[in-house]
Protein backbone atom coordinates (compact mmCIF):
# COMPACT_ATOMS: atom_id res chain seq x y z
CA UNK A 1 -20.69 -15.92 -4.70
CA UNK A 2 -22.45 -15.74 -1.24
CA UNK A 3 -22.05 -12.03 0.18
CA UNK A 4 -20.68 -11.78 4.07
CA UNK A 5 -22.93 -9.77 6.45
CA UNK A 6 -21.20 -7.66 8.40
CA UNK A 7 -22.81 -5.89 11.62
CA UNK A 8 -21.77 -3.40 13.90
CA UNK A 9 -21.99 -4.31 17.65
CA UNK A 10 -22.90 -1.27 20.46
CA UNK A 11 -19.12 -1.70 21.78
CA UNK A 12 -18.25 -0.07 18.09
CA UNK A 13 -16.54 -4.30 16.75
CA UNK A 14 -17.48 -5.45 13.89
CA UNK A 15 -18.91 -8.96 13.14
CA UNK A 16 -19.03 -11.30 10.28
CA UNK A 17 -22.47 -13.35 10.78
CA UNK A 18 -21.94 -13.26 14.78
CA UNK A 19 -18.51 -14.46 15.03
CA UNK A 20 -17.23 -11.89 17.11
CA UNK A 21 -19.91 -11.73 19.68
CA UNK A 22 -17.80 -13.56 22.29
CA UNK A 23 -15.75 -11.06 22.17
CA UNK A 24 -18.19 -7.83 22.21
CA UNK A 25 -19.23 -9.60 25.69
CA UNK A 26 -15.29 -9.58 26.93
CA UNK A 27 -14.83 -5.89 25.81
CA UNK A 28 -17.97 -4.57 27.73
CA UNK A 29 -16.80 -6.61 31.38
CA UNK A 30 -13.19 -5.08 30.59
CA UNK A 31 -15.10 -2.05 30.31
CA UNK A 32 -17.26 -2.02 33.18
CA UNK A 33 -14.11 -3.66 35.43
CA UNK A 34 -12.04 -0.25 34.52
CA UNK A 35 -15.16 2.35 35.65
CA UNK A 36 -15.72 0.62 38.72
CA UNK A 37 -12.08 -0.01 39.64
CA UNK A 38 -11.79 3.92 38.46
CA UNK A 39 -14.80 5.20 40.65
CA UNK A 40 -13.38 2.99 43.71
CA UNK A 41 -9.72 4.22 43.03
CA UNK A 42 -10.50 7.82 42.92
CA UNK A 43 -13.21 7.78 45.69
CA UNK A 44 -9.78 6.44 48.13
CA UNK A 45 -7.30 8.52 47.20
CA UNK A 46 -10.10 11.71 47.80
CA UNK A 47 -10.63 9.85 51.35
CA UNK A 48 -6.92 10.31 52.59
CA UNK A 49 -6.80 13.34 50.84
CA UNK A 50 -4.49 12.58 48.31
CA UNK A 51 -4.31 14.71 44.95
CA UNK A 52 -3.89 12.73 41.56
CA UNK A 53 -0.60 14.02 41.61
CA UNK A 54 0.58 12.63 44.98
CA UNK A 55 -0.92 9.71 44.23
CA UNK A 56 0.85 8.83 41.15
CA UNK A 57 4.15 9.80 42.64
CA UNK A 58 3.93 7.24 45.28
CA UNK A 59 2.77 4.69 42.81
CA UNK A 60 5.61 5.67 40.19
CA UNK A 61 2.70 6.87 37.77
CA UNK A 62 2.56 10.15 36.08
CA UNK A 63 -0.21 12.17 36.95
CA UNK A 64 -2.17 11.45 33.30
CA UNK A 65 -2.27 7.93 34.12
CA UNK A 66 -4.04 8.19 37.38
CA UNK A 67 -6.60 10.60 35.45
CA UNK A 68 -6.92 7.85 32.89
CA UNK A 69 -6.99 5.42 35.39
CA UNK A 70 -10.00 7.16 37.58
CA UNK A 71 -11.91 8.06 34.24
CA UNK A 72 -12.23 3.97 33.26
CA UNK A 73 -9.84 4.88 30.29
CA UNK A 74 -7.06 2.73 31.04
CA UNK A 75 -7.29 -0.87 32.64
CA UNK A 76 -4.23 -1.93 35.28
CA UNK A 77 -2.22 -3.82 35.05
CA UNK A 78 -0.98 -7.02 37.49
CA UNK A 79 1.71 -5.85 39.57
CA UNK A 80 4.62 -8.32 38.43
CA UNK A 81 6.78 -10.31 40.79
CA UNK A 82 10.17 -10.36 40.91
């Protein structure tokens, strides 16, 4: 019986002979989307002198989530349409 190779990727995936490459690549744009979109986010809300706190009252969002949001630990989400 042929053994699997398994590798771990810099992004912390696994993958079995390369499979999952495709998807390290994904992960690392996601990744590099949420710390710019952070850096940008918190860089505006310091320019009209909002505090984290303001800011995630207007935008219905408890205070955490704008940290998490500025830090590039949580990605946003598409505003939905009614």
């Amino acid at each position: 019986m042929q053994q699997t190779q398994i590798r771990a990727h810099r992004c912390g995936d696994t993958a079995v002979r390369g499979v999952a490459r495709g998807a390290c690549r994904q992960k690392n744009a996601k990744v590099g989307f949420a710390t710019q979109f952070g850096r940008n986010l918190a860089r505006e809300r310091e320019r009209v002198g909002l505090s984290q706190e303001e800011l995630g009252v207007r935008a219905s969002l408890h205070r955490t989530a704008v940290s998490q949001l500025e830090r590039g630990e949580r990605v946003p989400r598409q505003a939905r349409r009614p």
